[in-house]
N, C-alpha and C. Protein backbone atom coordinates (compact mmCIF):
# COMPACT_ATOMS: atom_id res chain seq x y z
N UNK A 1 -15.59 6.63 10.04
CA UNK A 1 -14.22 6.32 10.41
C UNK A 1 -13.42 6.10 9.13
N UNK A 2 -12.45 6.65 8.82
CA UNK A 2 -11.53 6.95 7.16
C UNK A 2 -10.60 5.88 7.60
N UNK A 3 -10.24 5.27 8.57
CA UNK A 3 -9.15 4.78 8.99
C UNK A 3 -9.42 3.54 10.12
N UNK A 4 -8.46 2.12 9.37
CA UNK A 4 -8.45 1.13 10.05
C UNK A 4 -7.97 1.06 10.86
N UNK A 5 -8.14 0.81 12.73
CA UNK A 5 -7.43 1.14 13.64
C UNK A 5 -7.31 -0.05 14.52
N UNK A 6 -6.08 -0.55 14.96
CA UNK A 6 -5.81 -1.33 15.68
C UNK A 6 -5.84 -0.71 16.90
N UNK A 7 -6.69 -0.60 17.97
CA UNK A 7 -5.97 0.16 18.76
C UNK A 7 -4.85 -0.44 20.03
N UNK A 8 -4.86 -1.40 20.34
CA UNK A 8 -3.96 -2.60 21.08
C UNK A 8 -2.71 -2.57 20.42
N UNK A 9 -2.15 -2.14 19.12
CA UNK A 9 -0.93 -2.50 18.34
C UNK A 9 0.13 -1.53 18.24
N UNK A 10 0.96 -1.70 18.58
CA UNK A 10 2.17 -0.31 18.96
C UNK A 10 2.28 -0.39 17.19
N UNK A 11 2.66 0.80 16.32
CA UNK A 11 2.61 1.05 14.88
C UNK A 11 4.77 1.60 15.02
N UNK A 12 4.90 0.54 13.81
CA UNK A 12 6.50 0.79 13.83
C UNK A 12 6.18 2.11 12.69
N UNK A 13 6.36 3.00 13.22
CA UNK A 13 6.71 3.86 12.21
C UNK A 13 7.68 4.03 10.66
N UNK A 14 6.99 4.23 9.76
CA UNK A 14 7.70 4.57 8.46
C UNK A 14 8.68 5.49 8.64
N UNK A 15 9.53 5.86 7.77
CA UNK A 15 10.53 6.76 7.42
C UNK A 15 9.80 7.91 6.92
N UNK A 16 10.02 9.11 7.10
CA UNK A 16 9.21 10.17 6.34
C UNK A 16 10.02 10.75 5.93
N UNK A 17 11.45 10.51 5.62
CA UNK A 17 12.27 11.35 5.04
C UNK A 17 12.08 10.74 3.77
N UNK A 18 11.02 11.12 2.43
CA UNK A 18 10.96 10.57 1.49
C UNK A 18 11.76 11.15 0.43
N UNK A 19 12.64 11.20 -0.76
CA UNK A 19 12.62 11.58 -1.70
C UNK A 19 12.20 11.50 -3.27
N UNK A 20 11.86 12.30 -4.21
CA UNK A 20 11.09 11.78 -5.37
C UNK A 20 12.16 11.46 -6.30
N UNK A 21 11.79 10.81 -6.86
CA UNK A 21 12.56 10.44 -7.91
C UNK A 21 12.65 11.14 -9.15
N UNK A 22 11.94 11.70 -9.50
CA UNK A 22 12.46 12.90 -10.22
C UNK A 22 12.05 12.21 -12.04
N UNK A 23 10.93 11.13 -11.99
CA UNK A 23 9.97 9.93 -12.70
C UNK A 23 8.99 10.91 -13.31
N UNK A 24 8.20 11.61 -14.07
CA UNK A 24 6.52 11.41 -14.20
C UNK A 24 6.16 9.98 -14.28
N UNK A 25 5.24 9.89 -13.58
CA UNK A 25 4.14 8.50 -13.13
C UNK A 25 3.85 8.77 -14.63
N UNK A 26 3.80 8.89 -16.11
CA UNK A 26 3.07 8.46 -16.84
C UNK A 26 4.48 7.96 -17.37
N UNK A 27 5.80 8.34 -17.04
CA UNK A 27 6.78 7.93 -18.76
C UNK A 27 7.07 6.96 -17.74
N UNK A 28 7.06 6.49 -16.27
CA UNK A 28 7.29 5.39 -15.61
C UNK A 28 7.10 4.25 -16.31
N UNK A 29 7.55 2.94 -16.61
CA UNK A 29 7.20 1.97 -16.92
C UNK A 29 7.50 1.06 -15.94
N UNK A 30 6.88 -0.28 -15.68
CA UNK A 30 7.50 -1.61 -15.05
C UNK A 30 8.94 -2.14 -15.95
N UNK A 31 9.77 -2.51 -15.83
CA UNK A 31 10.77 -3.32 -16.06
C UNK A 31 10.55 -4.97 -15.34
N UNK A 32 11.20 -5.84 -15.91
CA UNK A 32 11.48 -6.80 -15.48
C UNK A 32 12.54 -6.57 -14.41
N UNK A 33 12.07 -7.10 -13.21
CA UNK A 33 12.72 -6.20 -11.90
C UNK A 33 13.95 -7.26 -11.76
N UNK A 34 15.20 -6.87 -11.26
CA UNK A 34 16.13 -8.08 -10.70
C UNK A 34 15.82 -8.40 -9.67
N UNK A 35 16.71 -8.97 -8.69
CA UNK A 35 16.48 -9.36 -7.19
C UNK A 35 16.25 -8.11 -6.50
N UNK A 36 15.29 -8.31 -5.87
CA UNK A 36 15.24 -7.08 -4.86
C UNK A 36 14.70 -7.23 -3.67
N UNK A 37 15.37 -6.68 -2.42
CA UNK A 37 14.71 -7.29 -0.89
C UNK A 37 14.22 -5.51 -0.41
N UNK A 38 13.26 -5.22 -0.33
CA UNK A 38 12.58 -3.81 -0.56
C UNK A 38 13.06 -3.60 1.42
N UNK A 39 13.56 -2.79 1.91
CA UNK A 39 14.43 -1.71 2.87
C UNK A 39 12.83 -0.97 3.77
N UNK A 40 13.01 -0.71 4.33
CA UNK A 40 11.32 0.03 5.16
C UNK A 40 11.91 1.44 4.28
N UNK A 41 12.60 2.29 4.26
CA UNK A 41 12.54 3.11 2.87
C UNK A 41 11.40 2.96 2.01
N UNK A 42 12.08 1.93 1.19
CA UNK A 42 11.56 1.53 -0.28
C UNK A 42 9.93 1.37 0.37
N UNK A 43 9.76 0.51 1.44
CA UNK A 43 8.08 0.49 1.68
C UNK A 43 7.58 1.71 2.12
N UNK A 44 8.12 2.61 2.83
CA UNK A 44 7.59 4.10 2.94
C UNK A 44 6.86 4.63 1.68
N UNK A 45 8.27 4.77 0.72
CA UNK A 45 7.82 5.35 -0.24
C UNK A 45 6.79 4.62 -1.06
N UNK A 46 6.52 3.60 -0.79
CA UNK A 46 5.45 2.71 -2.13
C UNK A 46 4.36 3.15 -1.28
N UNK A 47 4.65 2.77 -0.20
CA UNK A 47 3.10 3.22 0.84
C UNK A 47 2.47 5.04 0.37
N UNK A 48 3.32 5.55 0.86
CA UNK A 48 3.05 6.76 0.33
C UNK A 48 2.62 7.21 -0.03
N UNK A 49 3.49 6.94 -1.44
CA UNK A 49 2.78 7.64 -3.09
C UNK A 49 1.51 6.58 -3.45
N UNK A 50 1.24 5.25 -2.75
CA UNK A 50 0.38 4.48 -3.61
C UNK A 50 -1.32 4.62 -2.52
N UNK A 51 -1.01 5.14 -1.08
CA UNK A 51 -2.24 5.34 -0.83
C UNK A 51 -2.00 6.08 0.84
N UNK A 52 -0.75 7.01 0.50
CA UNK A 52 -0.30 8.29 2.20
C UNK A 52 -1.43 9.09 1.66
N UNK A 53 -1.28 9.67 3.15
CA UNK A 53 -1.86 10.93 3.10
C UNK A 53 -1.11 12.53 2.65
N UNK A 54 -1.57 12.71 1.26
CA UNK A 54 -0.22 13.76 0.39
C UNK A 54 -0.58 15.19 0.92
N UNK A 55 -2.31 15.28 1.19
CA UNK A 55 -2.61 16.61 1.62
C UNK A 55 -3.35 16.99 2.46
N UNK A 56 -3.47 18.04 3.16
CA UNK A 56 -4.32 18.19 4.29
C UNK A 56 -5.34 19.15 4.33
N UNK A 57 -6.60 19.86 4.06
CA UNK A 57 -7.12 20.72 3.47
C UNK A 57 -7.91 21.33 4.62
N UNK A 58 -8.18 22.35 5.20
CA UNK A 58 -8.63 22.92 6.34
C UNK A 58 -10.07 23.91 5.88
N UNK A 59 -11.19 23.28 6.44
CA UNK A 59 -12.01 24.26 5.80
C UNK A 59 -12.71 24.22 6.87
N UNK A 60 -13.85 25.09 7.60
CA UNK A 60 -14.37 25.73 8.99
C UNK A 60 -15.22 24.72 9.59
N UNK A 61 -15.54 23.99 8.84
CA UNK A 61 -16.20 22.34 10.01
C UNK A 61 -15.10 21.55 10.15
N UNK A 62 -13.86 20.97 9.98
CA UNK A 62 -13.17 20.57 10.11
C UNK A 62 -11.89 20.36 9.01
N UNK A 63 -11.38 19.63 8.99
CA UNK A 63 -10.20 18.89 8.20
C UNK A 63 -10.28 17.81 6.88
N UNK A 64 -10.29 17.76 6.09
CA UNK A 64 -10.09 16.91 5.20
C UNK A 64 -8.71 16.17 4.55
N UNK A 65 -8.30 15.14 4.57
CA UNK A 65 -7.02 13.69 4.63
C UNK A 65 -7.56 13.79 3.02
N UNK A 66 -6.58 14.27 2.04
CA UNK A 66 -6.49 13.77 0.23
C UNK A 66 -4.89 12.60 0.55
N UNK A 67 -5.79 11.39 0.03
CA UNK A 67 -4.70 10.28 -0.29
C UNK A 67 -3.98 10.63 -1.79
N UNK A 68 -3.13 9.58 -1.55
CA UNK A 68 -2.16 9.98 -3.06
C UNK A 68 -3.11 8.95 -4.03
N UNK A 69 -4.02 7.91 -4.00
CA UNK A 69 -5.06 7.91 -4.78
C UNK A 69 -6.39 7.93 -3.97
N UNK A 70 -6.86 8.44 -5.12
CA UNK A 70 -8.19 8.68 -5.24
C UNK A 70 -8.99 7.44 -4.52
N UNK A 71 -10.40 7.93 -4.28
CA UNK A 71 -11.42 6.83 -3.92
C UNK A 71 -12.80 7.16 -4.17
N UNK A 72 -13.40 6.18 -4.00
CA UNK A 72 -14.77 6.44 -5.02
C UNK A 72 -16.06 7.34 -2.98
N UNK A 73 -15.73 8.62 -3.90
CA UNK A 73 -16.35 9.29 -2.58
C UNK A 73 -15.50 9.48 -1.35
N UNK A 74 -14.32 9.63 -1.68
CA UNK A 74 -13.54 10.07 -0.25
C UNK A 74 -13.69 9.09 0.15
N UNK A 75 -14.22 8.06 0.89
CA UNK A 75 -14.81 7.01 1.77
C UNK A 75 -13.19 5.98 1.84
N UNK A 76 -12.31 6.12 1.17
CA UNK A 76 -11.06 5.42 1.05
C UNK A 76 -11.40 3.87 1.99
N UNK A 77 -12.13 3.37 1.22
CA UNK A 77 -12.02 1.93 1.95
C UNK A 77 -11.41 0.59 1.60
N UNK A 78 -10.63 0.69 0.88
CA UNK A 78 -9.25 0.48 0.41
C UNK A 78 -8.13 0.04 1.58
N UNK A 79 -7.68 -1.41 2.25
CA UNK A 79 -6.73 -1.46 3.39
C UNK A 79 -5.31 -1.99 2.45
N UNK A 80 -4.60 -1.49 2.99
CA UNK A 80 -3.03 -2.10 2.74
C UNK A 80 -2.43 -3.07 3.66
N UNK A 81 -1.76 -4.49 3.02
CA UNK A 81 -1.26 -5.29 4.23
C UNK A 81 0.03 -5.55 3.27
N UNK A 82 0.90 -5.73 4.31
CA UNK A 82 2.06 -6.33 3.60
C UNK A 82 2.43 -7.86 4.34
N UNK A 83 2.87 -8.75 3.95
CA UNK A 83 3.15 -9.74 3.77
C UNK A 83 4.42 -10.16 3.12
N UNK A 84 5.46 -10.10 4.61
CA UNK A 84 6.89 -10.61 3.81
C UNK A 84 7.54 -11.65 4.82
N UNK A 85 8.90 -11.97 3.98
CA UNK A 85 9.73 -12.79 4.95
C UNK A 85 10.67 -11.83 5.86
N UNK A 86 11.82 -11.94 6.53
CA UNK A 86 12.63 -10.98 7.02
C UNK A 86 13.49 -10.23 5.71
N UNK A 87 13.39 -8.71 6.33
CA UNK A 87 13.61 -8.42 5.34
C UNK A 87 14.91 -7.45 6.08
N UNK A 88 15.63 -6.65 5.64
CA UNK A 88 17.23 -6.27 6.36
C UNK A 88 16.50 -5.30 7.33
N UNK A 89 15.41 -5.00 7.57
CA UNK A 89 14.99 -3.81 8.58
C UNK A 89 13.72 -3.71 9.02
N UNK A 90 13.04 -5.16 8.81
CA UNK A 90 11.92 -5.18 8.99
C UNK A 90 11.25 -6.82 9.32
N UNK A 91 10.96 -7.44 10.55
CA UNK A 91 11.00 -9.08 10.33
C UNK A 91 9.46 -9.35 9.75
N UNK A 92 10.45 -11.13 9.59
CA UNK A 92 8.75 -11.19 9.13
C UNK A 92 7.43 -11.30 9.36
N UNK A 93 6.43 -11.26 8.54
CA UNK A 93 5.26 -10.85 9.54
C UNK A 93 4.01 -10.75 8.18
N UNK A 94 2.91 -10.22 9.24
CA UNK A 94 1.56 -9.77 7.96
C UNK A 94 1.13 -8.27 8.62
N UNK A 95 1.66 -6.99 8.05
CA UNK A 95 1.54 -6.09 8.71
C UNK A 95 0.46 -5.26 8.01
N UNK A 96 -0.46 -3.79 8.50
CA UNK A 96 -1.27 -3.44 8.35
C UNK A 96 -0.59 -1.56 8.16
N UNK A 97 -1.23 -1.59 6.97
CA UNK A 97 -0.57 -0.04 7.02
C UNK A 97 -1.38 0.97 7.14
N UNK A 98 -0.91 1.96 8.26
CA UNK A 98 -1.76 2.62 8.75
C UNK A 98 -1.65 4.47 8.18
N UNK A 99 -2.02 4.47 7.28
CA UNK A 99 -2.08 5.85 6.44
C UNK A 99 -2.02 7.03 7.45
N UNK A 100 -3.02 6.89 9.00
CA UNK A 100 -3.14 8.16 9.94
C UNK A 100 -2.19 8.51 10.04
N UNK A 101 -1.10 7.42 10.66
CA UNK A 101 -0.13 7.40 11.47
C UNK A 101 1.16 7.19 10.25
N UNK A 102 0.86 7.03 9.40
CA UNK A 102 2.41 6.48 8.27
C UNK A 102 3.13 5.53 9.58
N UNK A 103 2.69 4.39 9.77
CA UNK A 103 3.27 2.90 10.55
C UNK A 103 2.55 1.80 10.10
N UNK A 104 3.40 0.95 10.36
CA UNK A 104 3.01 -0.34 10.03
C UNK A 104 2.62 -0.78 11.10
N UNK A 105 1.54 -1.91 11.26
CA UNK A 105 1.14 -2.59 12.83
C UNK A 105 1.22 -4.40 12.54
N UNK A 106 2.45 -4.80 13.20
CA UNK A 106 2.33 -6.58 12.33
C UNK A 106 1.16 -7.34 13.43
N UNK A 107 0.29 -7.70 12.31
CA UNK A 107 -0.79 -8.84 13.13
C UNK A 107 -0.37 -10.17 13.43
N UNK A 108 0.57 -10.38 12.58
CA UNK A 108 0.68 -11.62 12.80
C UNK A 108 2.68 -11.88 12.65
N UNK A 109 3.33 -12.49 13.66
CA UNK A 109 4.39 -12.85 13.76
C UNK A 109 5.05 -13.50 12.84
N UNK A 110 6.26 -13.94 11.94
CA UNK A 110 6.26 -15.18 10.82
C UNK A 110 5.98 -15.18 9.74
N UNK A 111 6.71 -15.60 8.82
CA UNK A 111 6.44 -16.09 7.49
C UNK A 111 5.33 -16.51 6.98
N UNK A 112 4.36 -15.57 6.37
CA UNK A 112 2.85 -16.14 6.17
C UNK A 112 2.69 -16.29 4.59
N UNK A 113 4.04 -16.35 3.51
CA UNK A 113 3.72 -15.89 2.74
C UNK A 113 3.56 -17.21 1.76
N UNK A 114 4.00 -18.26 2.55
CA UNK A 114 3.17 -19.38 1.78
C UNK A 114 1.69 -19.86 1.80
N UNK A 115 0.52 -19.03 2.84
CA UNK A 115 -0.28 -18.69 2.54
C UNK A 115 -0.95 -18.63 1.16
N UNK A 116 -0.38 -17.58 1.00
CA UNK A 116 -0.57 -16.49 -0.26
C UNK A 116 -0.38 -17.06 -1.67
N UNK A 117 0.72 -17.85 -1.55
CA UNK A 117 1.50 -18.82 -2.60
C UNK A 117 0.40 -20.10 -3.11
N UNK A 118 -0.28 -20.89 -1.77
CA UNK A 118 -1.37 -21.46 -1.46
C UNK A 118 -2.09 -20.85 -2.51
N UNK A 119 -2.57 -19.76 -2.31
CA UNK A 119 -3.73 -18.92 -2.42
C UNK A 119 -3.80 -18.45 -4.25
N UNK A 120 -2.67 -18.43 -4.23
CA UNK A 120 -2.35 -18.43 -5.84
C UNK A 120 -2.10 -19.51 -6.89
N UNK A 121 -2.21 -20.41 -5.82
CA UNK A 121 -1.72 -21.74 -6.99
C UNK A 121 -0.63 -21.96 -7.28
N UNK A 122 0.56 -21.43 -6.19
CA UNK A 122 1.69 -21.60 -6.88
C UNK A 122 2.40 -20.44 -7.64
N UNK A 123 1.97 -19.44 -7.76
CA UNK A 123 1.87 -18.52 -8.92
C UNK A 123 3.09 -17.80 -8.57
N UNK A 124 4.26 -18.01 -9.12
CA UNK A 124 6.16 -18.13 -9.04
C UNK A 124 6.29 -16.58 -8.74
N UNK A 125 5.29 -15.52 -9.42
CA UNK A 125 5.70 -14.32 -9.10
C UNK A 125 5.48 -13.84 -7.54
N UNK A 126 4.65 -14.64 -6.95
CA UNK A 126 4.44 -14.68 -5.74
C UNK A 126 5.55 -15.68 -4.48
N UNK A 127 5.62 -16.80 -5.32
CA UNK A 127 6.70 -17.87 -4.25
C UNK A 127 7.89 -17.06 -4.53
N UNK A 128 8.29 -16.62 -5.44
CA UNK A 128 9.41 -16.16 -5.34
C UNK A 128 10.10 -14.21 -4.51
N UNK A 129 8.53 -14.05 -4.58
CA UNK A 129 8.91 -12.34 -3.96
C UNK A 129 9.46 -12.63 -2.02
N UNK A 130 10.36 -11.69 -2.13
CA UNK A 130 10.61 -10.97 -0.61
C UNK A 130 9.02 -10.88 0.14
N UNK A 131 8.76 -9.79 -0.69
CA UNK A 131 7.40 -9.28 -0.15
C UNK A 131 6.22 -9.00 -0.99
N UNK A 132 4.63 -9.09 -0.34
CA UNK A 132 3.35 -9.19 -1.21
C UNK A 132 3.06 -8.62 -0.24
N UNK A 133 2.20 -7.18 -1.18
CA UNK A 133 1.69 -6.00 -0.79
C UNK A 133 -0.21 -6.77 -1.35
N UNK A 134 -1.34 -6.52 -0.34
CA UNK A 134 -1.91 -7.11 -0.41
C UNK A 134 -3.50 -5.85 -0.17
N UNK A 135 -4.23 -6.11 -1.13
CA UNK A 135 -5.64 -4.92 -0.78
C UNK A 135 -6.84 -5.63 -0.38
N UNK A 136 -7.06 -4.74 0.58
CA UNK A 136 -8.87 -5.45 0.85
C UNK A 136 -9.57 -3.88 0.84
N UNK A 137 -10.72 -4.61 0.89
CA UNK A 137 -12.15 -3.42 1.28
C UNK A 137 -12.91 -3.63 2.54
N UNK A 138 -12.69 -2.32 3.00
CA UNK A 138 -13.91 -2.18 4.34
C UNK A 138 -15.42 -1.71 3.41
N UNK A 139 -16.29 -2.95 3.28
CA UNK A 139 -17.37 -2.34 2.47
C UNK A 139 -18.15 -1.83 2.82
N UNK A 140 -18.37 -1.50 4.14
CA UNK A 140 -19.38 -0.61 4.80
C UNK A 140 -18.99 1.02 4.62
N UNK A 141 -17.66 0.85 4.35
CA UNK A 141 -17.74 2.01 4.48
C UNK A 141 -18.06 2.95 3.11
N UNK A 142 -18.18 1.99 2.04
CA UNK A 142 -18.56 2.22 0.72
C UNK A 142 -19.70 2.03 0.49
N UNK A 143 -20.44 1.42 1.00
CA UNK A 143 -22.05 0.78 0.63
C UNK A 143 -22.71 1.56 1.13
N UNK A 144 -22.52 2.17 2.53
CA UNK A 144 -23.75 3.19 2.35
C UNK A 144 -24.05 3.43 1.57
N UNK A 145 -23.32 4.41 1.21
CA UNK A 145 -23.08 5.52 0.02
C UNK A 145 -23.43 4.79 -1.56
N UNK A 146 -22.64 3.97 -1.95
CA UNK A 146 -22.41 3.23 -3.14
C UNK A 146 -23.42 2.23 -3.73
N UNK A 147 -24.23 1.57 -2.45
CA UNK A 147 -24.86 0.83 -2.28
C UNK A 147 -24.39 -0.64 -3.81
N UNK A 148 -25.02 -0.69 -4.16
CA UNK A 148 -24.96 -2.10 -5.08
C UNK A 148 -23.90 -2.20 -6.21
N UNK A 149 -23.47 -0.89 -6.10
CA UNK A 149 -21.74 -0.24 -7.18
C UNK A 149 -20.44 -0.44 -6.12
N UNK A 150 -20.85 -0.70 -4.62
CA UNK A 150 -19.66 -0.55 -3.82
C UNK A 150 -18.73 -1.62 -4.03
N UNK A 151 -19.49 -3.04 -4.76
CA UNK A 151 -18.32 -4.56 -5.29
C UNK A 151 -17.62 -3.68 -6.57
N UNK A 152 -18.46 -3.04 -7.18
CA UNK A 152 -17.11 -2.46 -8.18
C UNK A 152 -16.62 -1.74 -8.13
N UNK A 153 -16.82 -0.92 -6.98
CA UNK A 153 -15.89 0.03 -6.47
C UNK A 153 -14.31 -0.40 -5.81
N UNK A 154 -14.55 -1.49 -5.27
CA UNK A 154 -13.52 -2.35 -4.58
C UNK A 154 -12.30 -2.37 -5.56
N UNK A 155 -12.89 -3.09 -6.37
CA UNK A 155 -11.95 -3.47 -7.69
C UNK A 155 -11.60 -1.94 -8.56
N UNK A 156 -12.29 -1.18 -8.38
CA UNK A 156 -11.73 0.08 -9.22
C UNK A 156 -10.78 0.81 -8.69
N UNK A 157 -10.91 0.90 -7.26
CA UNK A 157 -10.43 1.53 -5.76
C UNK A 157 -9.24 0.95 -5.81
N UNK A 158 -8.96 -0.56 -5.99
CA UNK A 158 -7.81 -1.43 -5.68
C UNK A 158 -7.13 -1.33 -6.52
N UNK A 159 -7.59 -0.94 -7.98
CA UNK A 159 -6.91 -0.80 -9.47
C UNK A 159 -6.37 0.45 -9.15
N UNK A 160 -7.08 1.75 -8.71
CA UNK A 160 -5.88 2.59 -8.55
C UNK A 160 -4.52 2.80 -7.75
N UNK A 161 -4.73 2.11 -6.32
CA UNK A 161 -3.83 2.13 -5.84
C UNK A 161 -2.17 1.37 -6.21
N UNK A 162 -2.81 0.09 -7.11
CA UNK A 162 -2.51 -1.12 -7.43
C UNK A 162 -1.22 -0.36 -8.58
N UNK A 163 -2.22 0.96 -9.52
CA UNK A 163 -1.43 1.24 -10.50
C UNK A 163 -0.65 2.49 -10.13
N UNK A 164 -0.97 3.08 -9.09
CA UNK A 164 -0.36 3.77 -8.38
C UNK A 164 1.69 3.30 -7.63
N UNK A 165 1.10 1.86 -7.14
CA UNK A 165 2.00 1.36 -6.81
C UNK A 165 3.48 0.74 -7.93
N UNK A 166 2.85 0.46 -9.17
CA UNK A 166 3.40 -0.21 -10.18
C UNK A 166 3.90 1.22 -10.68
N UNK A 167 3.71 2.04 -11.07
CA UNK A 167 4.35 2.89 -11.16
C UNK A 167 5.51 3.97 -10.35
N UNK A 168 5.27 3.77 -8.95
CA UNK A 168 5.98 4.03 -7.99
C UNK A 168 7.62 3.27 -7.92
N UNK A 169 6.85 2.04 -7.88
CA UNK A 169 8.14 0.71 -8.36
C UNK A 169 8.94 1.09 -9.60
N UNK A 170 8.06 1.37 -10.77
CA UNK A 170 9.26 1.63 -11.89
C UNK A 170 9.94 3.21 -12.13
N UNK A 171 9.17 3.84 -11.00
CA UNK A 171 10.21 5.01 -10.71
C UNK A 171 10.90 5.66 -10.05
N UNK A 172 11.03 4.44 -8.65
CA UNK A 172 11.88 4.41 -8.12
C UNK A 172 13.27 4.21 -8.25
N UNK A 173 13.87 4.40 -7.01
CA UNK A 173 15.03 3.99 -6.95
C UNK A 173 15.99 2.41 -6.83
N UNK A 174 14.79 1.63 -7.00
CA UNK A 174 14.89 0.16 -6.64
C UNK A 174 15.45 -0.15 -7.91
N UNK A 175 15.12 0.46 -8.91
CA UNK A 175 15.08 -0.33 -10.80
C UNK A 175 16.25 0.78 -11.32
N UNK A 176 17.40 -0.08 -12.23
CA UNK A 176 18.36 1.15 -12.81
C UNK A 176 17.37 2.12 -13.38
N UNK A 177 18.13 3.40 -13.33
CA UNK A 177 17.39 4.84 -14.10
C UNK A 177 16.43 4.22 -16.13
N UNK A 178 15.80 4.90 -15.63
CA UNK A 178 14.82 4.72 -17.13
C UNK A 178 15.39 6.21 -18.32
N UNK A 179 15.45 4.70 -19.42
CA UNK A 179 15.86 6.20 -20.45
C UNK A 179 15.25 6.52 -21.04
């Protein structure tokens, strides 16, 4: 199973009208970001480029799903949650992003993001965000395979998407143009 499935959870659909920014992901940099309350847009596109499904490959036993990153063995066990307050198009909640479907599914109703804040110690880049984009691992679905490499797979898996995402951010449309 490639894919975390709620099946009880109606999925608010993303925007798929994406556009690129017109960035290479390598001259991208982070900036020190201003205020920003990220639009279901802006989360489309981070979702997307940091772990959509970019391609679809058809070969005579079936179908193969290429994410926009990589994973150690296809096995993409890698989950996305977001974690925000209300945001102008989206309330708040702890939602689950569902790559099959490009939708979000909220598990949980409410402001959870002092949780997280909890969870960090305080850590200001966190009390102070709109929203915290958040990774876990389904490790079964890596350990078969990976067996006793699948804990560092987690962390390698999460590093790409992670830098996938940070670069998405600084070449977007959220941050003035980069010169």
């Amino acid at each position: 199973m490639p894919f975390k499935i709620y099946p009880h959870l109606e999925g608010e659909k993303l925007p798929e009208d994406l556009s690129f920014s017109g960035v290479p992901a390598l001259a991208a940099s982070p900036t020190q970001a201003e205020e920003w309350v990220p639009t279901r847009l802006d989360l489309a596109k981070l979702f997307y480029f940091a772990a959509g499904i970019t391609k679809r490959g058809v070969f005579p036993g079936g179908e193969i799903l290429f994410r926009a990153a990589a994973c150690t063995g296809a096995l993409y066990h890698i989950e996305i949650y977001l974690v925000c307050g209300n945001l102008p198009d989206l309330s708040a909640g702890v939602y689950h992003f569902g790559p099959h479907d490009f939708a979000l599914r909220r598990l949980r109703e409410g402001d959870y993001r002092g949780v997280l804040v909890e969870a960090t110690g305080d850590e200001p880049a966190v009390s102070g965000a709109p929203a915290v984009i958040v990774t876990t691992s389904v490790y079964w679905r890596n350990s078969w395979k990976s067996q006793a490499r699948a804990y560092r797979h987690a962390y390698w898996d999460s590093g790409t998407i992670l830098a996938n995402l940070l670069a998405v951010g600084a070449a977007g449309p959220f941050h003035p143009p980069l010169v």
